[in-house]
N, C-alpha and C. Protein backbone atom coordinates (compact mmCIF):
# COMPACT_ATOMS: atom_id res chain seq x y z
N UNK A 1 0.85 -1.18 0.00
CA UNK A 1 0.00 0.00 0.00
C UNK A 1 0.89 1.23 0.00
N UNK A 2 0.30 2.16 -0.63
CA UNK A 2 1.00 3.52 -0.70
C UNK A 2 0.68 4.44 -0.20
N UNK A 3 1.28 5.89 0.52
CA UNK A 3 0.77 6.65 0.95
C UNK A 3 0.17 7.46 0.03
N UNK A 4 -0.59 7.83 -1.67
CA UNK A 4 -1.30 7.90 -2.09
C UNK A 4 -0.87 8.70 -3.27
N UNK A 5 0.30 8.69 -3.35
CA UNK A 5 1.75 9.85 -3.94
C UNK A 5 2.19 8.66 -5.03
N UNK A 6 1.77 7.22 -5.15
CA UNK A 6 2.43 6.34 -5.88
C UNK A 6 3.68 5.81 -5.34
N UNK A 7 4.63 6.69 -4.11
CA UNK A 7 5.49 6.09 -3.52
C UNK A 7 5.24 5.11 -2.24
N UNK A 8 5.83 4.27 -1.63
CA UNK A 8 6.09 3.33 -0.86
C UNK A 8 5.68 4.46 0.22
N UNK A 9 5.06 3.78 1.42
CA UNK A 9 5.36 4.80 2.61
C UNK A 9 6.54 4.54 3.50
N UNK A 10 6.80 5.41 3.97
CA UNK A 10 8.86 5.73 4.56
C UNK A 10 8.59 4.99 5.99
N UNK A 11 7.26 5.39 6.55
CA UNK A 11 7.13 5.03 7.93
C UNK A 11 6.08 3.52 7.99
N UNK A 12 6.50 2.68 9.13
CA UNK A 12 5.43 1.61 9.62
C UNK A 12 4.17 1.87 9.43
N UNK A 13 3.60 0.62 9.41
CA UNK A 13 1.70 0.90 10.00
C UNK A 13 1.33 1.17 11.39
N UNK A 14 0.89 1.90 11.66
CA UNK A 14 0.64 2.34 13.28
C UNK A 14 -1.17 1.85 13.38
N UNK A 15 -1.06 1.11 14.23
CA UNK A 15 -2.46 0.64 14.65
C UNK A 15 -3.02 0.30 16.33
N UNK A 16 -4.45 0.12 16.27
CA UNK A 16 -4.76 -0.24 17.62
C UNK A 16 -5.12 -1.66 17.05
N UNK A 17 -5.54 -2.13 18.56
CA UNK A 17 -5.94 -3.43 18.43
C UNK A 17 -6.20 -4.16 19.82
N UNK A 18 -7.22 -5.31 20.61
CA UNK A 18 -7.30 -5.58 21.33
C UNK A 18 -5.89 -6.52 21.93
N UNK A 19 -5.58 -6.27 23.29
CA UNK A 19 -4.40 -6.79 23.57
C UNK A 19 -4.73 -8.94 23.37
N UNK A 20 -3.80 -9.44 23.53
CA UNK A 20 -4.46 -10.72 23.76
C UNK A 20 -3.32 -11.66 23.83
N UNK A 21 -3.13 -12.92 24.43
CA UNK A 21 -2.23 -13.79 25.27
C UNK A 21 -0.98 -13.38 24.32
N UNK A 22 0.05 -13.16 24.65
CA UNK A 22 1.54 -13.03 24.09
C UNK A 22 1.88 -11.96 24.31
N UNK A 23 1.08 -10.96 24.43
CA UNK A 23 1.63 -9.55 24.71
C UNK A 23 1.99 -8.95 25.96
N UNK A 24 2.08 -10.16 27.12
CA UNK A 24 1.98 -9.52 28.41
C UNK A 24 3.20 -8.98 28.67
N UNK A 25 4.68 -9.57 27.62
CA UNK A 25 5.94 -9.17 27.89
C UNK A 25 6.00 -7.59 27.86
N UNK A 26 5.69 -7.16 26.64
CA UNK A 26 5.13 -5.74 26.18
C UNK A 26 4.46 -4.95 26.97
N UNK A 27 3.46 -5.28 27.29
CA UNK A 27 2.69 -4.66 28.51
C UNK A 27 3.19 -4.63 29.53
N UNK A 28 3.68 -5.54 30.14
CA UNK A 28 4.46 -5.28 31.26
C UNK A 28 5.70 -4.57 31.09
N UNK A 29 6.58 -4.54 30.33
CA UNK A 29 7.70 -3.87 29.96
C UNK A 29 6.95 -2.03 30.25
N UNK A 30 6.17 -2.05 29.30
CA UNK A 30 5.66 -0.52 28.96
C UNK A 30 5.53 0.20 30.54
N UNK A 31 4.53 -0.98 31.15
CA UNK A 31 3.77 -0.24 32.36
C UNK A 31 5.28 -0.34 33.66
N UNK A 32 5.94 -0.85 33.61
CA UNK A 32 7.42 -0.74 34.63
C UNK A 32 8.05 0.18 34.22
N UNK A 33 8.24 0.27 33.07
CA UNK A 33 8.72 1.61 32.49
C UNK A 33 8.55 2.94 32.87
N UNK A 34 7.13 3.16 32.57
CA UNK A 34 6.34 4.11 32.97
C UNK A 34 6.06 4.49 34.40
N UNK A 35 6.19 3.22 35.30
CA UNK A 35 5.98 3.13 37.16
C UNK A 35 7.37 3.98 37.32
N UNK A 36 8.07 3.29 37.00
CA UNK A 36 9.91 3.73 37.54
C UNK A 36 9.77 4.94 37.34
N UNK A 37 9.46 5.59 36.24
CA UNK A 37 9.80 6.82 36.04
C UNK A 37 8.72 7.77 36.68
N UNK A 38 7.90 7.71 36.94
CA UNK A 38 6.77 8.12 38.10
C UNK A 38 7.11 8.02 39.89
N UNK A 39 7.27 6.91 39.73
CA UNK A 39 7.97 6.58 41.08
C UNK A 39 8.99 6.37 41.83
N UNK A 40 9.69 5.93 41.05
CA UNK A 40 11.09 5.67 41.13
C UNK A 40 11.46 3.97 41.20
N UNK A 41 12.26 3.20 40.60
CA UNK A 41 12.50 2.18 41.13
C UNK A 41 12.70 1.69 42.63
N UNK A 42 13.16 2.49 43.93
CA UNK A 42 13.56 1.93 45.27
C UNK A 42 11.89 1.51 45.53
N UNK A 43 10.92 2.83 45.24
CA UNK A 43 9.70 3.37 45.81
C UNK A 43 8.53 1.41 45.68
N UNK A 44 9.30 1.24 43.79
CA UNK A 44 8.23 -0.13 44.13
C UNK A 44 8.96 -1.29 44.11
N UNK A 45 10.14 -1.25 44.47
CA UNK A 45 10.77 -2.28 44.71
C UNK A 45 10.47 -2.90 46.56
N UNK A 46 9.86 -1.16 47.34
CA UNK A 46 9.51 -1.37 48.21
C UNK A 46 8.15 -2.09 48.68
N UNK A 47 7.50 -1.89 47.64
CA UNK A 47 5.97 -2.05 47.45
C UNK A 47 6.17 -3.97 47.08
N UNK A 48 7.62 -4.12 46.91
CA UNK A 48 7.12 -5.78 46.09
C UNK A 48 7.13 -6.31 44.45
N UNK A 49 7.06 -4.97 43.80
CA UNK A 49 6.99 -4.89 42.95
C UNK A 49 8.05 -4.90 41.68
N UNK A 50 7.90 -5.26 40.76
CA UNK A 50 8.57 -5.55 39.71
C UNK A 50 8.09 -6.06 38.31
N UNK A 51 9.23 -6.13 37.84
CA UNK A 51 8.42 -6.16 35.76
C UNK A 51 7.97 -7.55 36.02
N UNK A 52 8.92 -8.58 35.90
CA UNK A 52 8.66 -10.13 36.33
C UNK A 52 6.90 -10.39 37.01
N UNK A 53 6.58 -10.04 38.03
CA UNK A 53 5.58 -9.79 38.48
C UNK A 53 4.20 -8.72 37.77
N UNK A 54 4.45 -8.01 37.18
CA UNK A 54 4.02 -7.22 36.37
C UNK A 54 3.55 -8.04 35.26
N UNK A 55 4.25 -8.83 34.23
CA UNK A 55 3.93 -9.81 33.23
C UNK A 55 3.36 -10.85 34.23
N UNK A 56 3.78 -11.66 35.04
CA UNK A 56 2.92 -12.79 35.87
C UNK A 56 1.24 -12.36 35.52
N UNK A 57 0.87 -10.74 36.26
CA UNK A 57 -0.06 -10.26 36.44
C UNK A 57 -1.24 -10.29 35.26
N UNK A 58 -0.19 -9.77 34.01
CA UNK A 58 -0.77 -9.70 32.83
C UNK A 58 -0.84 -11.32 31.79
N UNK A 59 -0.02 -11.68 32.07
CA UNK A 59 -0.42 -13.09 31.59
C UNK A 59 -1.49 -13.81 31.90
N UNK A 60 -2.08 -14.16 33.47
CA UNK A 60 -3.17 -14.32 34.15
C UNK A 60 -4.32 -13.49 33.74
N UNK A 61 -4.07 -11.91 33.38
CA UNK A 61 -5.16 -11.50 32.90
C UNK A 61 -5.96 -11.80 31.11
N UNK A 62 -4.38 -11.75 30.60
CA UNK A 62 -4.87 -12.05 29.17
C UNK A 62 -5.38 -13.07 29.30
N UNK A 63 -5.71 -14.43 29.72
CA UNK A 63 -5.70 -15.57 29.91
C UNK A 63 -7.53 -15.59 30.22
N UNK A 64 -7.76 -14.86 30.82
CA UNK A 64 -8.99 -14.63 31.29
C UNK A 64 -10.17 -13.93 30.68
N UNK A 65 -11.25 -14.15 30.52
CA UNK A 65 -12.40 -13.73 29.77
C UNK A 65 -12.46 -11.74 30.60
N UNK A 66 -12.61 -10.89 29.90
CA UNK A 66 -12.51 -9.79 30.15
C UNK A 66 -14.37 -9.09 29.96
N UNK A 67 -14.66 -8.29 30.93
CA UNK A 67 -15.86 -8.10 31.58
C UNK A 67 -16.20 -6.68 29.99
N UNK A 68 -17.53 -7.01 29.41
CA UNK A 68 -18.29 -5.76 28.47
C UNK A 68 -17.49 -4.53 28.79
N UNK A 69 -17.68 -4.34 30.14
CA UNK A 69 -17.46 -3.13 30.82
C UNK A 69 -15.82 -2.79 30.26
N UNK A 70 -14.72 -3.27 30.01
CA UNK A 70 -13.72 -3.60 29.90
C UNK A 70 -13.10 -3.37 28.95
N UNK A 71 -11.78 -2.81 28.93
CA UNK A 71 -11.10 -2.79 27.61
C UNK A 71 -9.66 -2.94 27.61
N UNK A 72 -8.68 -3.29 27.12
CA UNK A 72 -7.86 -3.40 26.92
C UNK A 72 -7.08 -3.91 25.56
N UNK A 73 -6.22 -2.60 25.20
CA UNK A 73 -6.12 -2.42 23.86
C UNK A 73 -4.38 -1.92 23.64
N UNK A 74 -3.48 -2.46 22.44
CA UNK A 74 -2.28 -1.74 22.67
C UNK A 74 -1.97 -1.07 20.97
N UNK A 75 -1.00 -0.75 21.28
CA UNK A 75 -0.61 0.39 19.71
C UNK A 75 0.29 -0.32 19.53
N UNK A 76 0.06 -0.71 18.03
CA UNK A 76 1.06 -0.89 17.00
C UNK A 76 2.21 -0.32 16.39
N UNK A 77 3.47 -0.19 15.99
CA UNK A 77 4.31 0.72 15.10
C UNK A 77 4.96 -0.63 14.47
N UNK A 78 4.53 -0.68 13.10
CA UNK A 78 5.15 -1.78 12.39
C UNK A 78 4.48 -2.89 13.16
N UNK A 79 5.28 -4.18 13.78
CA UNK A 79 4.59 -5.36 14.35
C UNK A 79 4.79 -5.07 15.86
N UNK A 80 5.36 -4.39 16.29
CA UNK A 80 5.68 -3.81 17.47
C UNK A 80 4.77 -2.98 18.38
N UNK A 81 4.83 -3.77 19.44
CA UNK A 81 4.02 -3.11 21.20
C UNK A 81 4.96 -2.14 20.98
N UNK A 82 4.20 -0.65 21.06
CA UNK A 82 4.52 0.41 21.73
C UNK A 82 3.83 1.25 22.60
N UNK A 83 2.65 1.14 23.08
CA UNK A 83 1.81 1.22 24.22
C UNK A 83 0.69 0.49 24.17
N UNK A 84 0.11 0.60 25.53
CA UNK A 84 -1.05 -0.14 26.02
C UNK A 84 -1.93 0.55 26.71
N UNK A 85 -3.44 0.60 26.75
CA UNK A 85 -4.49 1.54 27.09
C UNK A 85 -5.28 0.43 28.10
N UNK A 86 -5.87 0.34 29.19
CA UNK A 86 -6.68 -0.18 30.18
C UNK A 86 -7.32 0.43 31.06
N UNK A 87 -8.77 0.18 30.47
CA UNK A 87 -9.99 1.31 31.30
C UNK A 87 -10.96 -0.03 31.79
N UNK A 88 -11.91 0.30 32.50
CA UNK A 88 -12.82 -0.12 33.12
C UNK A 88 -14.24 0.76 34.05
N UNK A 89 -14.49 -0.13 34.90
CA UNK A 89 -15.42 0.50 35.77
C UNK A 89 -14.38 1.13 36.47
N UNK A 90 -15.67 2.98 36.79
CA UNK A 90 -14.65 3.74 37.60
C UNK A 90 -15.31 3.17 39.19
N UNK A 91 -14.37 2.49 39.65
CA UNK A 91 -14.80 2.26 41.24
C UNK A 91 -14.40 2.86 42.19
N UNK A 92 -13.61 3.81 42.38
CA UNK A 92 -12.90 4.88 43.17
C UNK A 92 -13.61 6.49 43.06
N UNK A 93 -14.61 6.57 42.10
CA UNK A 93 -15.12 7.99 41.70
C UNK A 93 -16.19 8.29 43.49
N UNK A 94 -16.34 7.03 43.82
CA UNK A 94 -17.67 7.48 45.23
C UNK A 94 -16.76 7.87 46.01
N UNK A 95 -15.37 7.39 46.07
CA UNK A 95 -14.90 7.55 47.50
C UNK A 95 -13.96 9.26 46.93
N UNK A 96 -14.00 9.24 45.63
CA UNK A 96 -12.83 10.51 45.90
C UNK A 96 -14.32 12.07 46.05
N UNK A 97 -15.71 11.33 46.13
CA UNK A 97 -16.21 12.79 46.33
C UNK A 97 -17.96 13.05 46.37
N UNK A 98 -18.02 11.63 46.02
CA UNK A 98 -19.50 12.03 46.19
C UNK A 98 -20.26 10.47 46.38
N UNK A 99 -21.50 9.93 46.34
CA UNK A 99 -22.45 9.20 46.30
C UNK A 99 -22.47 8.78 44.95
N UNK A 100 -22.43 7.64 44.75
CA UNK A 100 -23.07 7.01 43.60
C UNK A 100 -22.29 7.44 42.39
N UNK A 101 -20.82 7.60 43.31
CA UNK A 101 -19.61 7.60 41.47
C UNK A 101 -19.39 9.27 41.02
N UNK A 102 -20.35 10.19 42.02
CA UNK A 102 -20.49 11.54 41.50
C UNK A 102 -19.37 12.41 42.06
N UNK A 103 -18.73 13.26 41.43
CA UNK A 103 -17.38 13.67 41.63
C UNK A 103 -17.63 15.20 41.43
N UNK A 104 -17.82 16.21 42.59
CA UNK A 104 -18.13 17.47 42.20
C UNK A 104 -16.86 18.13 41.96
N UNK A 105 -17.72 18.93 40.42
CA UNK A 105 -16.55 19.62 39.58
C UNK A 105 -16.24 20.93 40.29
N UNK A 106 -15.19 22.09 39.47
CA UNK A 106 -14.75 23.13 40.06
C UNK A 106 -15.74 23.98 40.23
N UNK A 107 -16.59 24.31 39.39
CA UNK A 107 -17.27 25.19 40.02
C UNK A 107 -19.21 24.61 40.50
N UNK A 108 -19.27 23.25 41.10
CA UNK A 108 -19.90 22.58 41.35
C UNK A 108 -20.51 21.66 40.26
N UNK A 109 -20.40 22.06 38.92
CA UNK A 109 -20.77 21.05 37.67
C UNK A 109 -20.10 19.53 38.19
N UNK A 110 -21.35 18.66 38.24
CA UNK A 110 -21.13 17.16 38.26
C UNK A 110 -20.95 16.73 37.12
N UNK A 111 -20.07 15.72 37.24
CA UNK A 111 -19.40 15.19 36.20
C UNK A 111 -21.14 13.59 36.04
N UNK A 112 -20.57 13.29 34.90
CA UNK A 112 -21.53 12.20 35.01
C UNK A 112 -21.45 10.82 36.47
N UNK A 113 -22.57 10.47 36.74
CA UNK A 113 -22.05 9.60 37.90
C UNK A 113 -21.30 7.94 37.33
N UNK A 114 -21.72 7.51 35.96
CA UNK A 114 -21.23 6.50 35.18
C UNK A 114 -20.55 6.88 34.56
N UNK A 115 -19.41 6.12 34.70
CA UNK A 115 -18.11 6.39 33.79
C UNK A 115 -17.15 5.23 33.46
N UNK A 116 -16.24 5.71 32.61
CA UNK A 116 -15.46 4.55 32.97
C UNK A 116 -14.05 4.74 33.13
N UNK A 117 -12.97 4.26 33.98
CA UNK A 117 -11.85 4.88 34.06
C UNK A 117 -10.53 4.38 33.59
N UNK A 118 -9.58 5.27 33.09
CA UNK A 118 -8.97 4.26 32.07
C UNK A 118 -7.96 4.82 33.33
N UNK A 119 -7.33 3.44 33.27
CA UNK A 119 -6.71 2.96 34.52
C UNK A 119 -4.95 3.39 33.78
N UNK A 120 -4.90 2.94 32.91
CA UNK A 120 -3.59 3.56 32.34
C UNK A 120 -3.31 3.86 30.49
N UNK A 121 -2.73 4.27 30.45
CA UNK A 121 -2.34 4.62 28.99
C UNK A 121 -1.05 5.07 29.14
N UNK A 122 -0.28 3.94 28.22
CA UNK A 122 1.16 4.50 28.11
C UNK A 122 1.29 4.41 26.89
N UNK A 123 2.66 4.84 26.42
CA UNK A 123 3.08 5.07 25.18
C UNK A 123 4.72 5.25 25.41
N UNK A 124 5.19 3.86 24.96
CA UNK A 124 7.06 4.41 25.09
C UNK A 124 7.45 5.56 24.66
N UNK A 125 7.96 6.10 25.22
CA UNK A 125 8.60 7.57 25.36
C UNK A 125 9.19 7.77 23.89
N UNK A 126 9.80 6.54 23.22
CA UNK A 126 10.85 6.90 22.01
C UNK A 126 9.67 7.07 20.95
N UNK A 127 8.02 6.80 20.99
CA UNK A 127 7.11 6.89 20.03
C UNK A 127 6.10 7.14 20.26
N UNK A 128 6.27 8.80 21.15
CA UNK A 128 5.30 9.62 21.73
C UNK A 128 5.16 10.73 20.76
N UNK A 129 3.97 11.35 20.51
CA UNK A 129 3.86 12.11 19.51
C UNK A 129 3.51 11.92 17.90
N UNK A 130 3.72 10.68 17.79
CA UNK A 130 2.98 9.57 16.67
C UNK A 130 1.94 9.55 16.42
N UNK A 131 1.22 9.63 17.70
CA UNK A 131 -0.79 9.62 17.66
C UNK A 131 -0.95 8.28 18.17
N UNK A 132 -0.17 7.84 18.54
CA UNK A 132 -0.53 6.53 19.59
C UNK A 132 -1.41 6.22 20.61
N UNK A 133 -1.18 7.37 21.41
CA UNK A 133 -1.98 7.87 22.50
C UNK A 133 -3.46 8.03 22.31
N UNK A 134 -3.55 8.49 20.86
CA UNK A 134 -4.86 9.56 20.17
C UNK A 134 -5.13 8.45 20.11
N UNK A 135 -5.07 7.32 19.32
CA UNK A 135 -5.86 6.31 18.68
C UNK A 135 -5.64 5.28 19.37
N UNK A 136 -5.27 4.94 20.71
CA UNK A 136 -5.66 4.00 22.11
C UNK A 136 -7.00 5.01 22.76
N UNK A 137 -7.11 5.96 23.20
CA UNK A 137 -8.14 6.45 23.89
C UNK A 137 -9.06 6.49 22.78
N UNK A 138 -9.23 6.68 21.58
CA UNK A 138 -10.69 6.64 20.10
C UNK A 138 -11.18 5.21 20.58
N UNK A 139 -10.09 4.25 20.65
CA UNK A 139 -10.47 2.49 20.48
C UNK A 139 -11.24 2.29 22.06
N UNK A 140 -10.54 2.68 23.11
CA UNK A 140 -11.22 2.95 24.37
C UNK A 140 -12.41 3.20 24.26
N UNK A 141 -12.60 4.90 23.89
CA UNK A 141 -14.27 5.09 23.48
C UNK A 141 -15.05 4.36 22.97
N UNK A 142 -14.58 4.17 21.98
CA UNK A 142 -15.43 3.00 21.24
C UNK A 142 -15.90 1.77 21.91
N UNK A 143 -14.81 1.17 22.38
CA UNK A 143 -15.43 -0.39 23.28
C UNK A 143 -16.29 0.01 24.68
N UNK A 144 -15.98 1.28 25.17
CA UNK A 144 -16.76 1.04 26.47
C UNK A 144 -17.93 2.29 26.29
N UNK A 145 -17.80 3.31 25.96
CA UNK A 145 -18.83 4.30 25.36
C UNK A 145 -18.62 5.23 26.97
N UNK A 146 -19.60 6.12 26.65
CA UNK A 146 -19.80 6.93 27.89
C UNK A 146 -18.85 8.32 28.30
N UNK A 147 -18.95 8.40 29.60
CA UNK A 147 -17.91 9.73 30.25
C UNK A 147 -16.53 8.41 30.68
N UNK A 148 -15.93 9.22 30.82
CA UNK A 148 -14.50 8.58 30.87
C UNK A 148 -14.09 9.42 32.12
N UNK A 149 -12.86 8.78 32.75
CA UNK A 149 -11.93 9.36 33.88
C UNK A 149 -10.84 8.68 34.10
N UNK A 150 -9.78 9.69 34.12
CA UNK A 150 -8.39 9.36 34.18
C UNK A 150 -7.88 9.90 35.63
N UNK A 151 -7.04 9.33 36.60
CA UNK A 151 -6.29 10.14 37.87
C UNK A 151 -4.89 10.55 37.00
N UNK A 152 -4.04 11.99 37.40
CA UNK A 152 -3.15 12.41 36.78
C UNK A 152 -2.16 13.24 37.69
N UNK A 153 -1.30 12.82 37.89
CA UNK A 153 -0.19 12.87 38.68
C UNK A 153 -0.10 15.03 38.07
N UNK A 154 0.15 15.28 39.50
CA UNK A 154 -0.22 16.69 39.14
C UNK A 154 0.85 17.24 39.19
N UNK A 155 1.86 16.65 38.78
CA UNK A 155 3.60 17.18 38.09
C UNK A 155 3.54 16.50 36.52
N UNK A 156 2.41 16.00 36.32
CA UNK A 156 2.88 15.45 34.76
C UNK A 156 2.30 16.05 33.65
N UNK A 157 3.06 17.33 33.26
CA UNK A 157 2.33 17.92 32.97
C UNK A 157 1.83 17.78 31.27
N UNK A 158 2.54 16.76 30.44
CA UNK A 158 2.55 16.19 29.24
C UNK A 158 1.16 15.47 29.65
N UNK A 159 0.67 14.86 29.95
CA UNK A 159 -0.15 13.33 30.70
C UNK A 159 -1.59 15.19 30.48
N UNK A 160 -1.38 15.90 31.61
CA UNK A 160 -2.55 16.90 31.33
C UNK A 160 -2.61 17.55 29.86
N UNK A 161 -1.59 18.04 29.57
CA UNK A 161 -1.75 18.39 27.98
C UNK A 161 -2.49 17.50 27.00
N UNK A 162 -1.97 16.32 26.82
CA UNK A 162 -3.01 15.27 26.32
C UNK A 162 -4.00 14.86 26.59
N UNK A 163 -4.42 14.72 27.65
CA UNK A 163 -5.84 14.81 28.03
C UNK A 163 -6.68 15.76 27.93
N UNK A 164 -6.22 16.75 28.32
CA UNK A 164 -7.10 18.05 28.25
C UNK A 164 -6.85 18.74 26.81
N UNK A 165 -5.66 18.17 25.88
CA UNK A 165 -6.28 18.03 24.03
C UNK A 165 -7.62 16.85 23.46
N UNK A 166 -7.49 15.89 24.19
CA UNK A 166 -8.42 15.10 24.09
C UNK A 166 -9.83 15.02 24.82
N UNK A 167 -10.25 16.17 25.00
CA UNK A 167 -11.41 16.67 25.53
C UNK A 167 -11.79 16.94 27.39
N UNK A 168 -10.95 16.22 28.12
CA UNK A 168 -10.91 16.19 29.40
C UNK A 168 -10.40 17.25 30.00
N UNK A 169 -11.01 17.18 31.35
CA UNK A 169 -11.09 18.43 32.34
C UNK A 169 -10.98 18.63 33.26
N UNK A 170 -10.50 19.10 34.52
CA UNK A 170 -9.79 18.69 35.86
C UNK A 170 -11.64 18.65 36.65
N UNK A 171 -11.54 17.79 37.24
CA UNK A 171 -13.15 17.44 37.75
C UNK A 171 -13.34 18.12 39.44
N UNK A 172 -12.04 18.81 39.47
CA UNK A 172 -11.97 18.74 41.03
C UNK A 172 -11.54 18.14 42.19
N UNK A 173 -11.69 16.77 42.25
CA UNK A 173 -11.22 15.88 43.38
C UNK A 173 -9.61 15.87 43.02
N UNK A 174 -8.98 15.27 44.04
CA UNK A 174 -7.86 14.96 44.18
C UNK A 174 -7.39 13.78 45.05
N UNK A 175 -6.12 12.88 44.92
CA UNK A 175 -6.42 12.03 46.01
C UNK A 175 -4.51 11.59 46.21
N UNK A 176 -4.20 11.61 47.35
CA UNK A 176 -2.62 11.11 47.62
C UNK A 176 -2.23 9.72 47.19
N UNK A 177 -0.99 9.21 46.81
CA UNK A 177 -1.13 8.16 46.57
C UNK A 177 0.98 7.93 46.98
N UNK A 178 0.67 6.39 47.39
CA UNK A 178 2.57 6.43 47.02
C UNK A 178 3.18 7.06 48.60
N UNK A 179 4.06 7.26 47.89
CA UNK A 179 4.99 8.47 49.47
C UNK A 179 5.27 9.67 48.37
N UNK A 180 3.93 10.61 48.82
CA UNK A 180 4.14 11.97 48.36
C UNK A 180 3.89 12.32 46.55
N UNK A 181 2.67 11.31 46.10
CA UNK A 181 2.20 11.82 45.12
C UNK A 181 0.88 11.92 45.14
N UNK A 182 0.89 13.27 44.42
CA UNK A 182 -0.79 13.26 44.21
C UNK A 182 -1.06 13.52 42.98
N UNK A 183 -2.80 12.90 42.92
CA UNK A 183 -3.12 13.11 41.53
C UNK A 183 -4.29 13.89 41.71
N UNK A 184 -4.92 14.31 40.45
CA UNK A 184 -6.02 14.97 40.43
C UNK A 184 -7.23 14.18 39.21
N UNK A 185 -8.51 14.25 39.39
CA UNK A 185 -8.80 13.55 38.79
C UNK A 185 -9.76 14.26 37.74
N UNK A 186 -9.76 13.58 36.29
CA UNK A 186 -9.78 14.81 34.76
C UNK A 186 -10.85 13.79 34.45
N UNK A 187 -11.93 14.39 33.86
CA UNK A 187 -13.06 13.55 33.05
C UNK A 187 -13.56 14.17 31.74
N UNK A 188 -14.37 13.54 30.88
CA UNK A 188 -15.00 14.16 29.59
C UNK A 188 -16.51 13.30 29.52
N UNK A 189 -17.45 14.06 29.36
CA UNK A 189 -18.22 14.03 29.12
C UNK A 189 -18.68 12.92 27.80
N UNK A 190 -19.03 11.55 27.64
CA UNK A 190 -19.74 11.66 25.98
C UNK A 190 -20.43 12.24 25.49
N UNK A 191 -19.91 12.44 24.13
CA UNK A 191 -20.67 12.75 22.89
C UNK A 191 -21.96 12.32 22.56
């Protein structure tokens, strides 16, 4: 296929796609990646944690029938894992602020009380800016529908730029996490 010029295209195929058994190396690679540099390696080495364990985790999950509610999806570059997207039910939205999932916004606008929360989205750092990101959260929408919610480390400030290009909005709540991080938590409305 050509990019439409009659020449060859210079760059890979970049795609989404549902994750599924073999990819847990990838996924786990991505998401340790992404922990360390958030947290630091001592921080979850304290916690127990590690890549090894990380793939254990994800192998057991691919392995397993995954709930409607549910998604999990990674980006392509050429044949290559270069990120992974995982949303679900938001089950933390009652406790960071209201009754029944409801999360009062900044200037009291409630966010929807159903949502769903995408638990992570990474994208290796060396193939950020690609649209990777863009077209894991489209495939997200698509499989689970609705208002969405992300928690966002409130030093990251790339992580808010992209979200809040991708329609999301600081909802108000906030919640500590770790030794000495906090996040804040960003939602969007469906279409």
């Amino acid at each position: 296929m050509n990019g439409g010029s009659g020449e060859p295209r210079s760059h890979p195929d970049t795609s989404v796609r549902p994750a599924v058994p073999g990819d847990e190396r990838a996924i786990a690679a991505l998401q340790w990646g992404a922990w360390r540099a958030l947290f630091g390696g001592e921080e979850l080495a304290a916690q127990g944690l590690s890549e090894e364990r990380l793939r254990a985790g994800w192998e057991s999950a691919l392995s397993s029938p995954r709930p409607a509610s549910a998604a999990l999806v990674v980006a392509l570059h050429g044949s290559s894992i270069v990120g992974f997207a995982l949303a679900g039910p938001d089950d933390e939205a009652g406790a960071a602020g209201g009754p029944s999932g409801v999360v009062r916004g900044q200037e009291g606008e409630a966010p929807a009380a159903v949502a769903t929360q995408i638990y992570e989205l990474v994208v290796d750092p060396r193939f950020a800016g690609l649209g990777h990101g863009s077209r894991m959260l489209a495939a997200v929408a698509d499989l689970v529908g609705g208002a969405m919610r992300v928690w966002i480390d409130v030093c990251d400030e790339a992580r808010q730029r992209f979200f809040s290009s991708a329609g999301f909005a600081p909802a108000g709540a906030g919640r500590a996490i770790g030794d000495g991080h906090t996040q804040h938590l960003w939602w969007a409305r469906a279409e």
